[in-house]
N, C-alpha and C. Protein backbone atom coordinates (compact mmCIF):
# COMPACT_ATOMS: atom_id res chain seq x y z
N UNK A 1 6.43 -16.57 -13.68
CA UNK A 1 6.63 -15.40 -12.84
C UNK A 1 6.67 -14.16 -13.71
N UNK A 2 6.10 -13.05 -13.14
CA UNK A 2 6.21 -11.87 -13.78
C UNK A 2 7.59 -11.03 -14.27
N UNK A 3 8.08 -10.49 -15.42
CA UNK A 3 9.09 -9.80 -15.77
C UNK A 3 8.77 -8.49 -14.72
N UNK A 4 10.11 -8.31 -13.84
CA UNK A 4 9.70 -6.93 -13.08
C UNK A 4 9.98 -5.94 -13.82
N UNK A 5 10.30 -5.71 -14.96
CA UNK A 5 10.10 -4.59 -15.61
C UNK A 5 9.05 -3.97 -16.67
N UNK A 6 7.84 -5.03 -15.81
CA UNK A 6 6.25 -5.20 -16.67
C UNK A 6 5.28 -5.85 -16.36
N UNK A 7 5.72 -5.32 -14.99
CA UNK A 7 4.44 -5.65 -13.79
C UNK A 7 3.18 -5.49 -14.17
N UNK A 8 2.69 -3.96 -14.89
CA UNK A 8 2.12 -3.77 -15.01
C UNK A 8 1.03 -3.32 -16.04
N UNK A 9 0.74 -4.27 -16.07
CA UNK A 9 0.10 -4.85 -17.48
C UNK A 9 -1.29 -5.22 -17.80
N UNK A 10 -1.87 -5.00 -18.82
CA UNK A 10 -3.61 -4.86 -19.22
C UNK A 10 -4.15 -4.97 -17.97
N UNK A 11 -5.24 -5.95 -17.66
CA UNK A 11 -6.07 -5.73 -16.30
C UNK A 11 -5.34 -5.35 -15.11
N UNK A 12 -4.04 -5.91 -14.47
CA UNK A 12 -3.41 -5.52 -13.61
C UNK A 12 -3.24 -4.16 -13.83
N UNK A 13 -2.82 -3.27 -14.51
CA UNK A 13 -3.10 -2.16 -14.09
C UNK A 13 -3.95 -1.50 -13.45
N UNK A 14 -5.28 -1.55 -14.16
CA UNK A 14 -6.51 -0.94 -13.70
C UNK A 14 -6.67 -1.49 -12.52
N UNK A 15 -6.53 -2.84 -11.92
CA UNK A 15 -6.59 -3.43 -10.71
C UNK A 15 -5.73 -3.01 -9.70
N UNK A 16 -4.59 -2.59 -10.02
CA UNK A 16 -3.36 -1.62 -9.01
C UNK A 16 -4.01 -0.40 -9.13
N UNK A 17 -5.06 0.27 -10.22
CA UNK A 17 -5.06 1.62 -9.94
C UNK A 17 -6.11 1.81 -9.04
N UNK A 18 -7.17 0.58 -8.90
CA UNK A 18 -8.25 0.31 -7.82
C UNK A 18 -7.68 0.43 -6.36
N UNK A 19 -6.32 -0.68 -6.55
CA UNK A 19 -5.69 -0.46 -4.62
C UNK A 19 -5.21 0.55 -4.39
N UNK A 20 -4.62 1.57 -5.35
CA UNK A 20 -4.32 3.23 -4.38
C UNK A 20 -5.16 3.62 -4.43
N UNK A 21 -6.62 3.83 -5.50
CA UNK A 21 -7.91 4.32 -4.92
C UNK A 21 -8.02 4.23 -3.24
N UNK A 22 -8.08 2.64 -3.34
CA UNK A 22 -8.80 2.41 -1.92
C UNK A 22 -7.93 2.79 -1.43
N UNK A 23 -6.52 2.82 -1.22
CA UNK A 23 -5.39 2.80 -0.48
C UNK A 23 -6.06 4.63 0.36
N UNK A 24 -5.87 5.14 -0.50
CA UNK A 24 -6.43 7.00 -0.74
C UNK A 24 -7.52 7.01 0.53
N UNK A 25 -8.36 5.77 0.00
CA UNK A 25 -9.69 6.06 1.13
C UNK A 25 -9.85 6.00 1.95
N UNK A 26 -8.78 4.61 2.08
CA UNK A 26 -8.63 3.94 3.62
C UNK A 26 -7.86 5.27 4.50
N UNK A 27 -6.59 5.65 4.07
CA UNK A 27 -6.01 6.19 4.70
C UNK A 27 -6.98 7.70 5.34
N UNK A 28 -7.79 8.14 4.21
CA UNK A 28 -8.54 9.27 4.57
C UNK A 28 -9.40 9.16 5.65
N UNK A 29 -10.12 7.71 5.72
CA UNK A 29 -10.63 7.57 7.17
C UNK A 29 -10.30 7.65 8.05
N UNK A 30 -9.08 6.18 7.93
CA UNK A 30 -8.33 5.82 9.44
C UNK A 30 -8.15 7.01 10.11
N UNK A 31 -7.17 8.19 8.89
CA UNK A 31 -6.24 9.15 9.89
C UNK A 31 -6.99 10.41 10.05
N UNK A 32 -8.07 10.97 9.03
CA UNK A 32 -8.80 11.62 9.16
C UNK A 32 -10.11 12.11 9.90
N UNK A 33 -9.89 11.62 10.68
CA UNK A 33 -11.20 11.38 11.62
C UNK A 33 -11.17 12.61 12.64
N UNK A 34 -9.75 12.65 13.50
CA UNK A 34 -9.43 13.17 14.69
C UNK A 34 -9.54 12.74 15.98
N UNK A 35 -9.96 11.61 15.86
CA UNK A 35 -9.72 10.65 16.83
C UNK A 35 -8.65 9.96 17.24
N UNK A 36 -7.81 10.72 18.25
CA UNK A 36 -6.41 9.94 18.72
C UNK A 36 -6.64 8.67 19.45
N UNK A 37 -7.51 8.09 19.28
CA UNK A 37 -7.46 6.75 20.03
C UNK A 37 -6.74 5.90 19.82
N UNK A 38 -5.67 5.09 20.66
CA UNK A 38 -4.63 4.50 19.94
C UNK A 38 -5.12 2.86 19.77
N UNK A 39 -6.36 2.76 20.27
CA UNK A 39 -7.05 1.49 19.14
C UNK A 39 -6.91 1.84 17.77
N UNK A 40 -7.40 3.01 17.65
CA UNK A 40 -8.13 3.24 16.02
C UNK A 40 -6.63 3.93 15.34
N UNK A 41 -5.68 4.01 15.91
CA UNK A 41 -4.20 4.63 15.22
C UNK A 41 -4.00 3.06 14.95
N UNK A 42 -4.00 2.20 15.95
CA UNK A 42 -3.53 0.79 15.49
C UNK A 42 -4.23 0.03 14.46
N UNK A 43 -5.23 0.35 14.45
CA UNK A 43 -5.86 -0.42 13.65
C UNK A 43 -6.26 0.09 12.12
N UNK A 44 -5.67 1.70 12.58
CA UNK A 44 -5.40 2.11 10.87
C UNK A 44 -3.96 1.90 10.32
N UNK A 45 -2.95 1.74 10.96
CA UNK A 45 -1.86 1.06 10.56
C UNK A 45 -1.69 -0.63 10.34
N UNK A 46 -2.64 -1.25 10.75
CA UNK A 46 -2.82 -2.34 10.48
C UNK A 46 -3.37 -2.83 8.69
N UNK A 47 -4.08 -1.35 8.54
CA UNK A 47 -5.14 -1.58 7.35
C UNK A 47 -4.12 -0.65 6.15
N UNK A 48 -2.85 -0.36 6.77
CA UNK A 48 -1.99 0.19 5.78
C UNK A 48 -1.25 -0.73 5.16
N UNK A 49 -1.08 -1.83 6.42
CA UNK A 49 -0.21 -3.18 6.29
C UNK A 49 -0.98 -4.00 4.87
N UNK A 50 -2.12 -4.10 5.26
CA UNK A 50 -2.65 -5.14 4.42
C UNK A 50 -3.09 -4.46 2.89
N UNK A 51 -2.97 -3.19 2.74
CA UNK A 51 -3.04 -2.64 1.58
C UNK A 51 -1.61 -2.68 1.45
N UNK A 52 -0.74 -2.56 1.81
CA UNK A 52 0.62 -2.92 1.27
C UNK A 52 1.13 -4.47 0.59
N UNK A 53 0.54 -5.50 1.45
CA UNK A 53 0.65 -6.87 0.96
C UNK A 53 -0.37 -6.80 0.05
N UNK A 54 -1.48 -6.47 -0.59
CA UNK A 54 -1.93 -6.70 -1.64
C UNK A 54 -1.43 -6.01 -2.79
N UNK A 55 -0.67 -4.73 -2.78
CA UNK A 55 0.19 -4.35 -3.75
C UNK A 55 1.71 -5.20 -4.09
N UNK A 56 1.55 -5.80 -3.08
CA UNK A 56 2.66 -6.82 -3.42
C UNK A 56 2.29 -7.70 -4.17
N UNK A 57 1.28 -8.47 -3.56
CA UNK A 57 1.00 -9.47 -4.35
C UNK A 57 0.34 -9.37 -5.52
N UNK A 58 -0.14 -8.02 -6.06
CA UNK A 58 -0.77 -7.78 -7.57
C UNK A 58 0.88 -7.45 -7.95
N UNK A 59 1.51 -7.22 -7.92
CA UNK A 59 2.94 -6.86 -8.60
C UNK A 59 3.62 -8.44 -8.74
N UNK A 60 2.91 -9.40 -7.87
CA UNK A 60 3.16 -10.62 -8.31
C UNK A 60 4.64 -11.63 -6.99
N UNK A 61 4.29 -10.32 -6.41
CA UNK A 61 5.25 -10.90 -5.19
C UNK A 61 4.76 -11.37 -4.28
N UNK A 62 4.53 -12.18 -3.48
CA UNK A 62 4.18 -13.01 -2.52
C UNK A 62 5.06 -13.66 -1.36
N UNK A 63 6.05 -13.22 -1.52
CA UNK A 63 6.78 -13.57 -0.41
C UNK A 63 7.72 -12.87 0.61
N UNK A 64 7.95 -11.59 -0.21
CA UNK A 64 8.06 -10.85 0.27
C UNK A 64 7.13 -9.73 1.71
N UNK A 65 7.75 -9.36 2.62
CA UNK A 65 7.24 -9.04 4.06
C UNK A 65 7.18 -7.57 3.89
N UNK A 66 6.00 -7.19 4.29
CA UNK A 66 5.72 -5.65 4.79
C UNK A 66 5.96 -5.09 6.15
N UNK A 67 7.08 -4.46 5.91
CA UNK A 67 7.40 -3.74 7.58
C UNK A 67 6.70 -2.72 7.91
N UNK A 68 6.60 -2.60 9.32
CA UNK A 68 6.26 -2.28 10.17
C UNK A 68 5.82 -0.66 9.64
N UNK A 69 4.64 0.07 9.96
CA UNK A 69 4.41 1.40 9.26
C UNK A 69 5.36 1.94 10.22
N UNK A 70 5.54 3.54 9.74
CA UNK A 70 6.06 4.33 10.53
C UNK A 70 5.69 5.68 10.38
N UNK A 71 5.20 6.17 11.66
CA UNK A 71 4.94 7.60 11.62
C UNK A 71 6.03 8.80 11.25
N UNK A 72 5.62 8.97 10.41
CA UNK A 72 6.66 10.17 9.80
C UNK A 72 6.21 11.79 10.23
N UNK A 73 5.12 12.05 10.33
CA UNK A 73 4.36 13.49 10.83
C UNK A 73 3.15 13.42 11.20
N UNK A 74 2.69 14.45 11.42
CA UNK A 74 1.37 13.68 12.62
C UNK A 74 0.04 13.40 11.67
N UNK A 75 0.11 13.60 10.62
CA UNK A 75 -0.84 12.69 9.49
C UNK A 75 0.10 12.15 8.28
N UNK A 76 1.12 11.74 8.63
CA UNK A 76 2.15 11.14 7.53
C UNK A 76 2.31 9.71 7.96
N UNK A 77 2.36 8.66 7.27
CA UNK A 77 2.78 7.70 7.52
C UNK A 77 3.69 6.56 6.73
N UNK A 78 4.47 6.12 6.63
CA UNK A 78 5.23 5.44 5.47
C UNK A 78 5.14 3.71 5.69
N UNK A 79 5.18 3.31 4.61
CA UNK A 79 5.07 1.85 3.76
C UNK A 79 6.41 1.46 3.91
N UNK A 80 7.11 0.58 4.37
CA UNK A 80 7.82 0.01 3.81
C UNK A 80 8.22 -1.97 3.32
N UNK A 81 8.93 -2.08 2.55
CA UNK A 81 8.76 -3.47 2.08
C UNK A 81 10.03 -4.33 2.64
N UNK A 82 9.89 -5.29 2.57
CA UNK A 82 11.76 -6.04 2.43
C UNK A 82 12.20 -5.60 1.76
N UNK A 83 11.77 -5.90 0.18
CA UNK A 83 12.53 -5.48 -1.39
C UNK A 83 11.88 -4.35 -1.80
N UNK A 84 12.65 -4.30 -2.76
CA UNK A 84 12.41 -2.48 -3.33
C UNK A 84 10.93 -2.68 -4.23
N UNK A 85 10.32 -2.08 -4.23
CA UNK A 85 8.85 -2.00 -5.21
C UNK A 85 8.96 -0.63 -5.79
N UNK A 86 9.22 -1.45 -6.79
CA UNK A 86 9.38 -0.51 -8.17
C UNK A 86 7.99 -0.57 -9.13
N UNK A 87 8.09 0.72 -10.19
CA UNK A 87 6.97 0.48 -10.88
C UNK A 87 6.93 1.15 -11.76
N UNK A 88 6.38 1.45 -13.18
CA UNK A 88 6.48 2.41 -15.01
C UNK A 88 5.74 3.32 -14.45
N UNK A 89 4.98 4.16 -14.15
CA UNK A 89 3.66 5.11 -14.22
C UNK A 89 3.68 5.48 -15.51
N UNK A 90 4.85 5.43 -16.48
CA UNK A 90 4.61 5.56 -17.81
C UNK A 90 3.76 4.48 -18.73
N UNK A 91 3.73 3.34 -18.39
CA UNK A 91 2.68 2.30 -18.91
C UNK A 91 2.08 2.32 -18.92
N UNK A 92 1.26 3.10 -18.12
CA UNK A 92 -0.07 2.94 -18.03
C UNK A 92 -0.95 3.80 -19.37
């Protein structure tokens, strides 16, 4: 199992710095569009979900559960986890 105070490490980094890329992109679509359709609100919070469980699981967690998004402002939206996800940005 991974030391959590060194998650992030040679390839895993660059590979976490790939999922907020996409994370960046996804979100720029889903919410950026201007389309209030609450298919396409659901189904861009769905695609927040699953970019959240893959930052989990490159940090090496896997069992841990991604809650529920939550609208914070009308293009804001927040992540949250069971456990705390922590991380260096100095390591890199």
């Amino acid at each position: 199992m991974l030391d959590s105070q060194n998650l992030l490490t040679g390839k895993g980094k660059y590979l976490f710095g790939l999922i907020l890329l996409l994370f960046t992109a996804v979100v720029g679509v889903a919410f950026g569009m201007g389309d209030n359709d609450d298919f396409a609100i659901a189904e861009g919070e769905i695609l927040l979900r699953r970019i959240g469980h893959e930052v989990l699981l490159q940090s090496g967690d896997s069992t841990s559960r991604v809650l529920p998004v939550k609208k914070i402002a009308e293009n804001e939206y927040q992540i949250s986890f069971e456990k705390n996800l922590t991380f260096q940005p100095d390591s890199w």
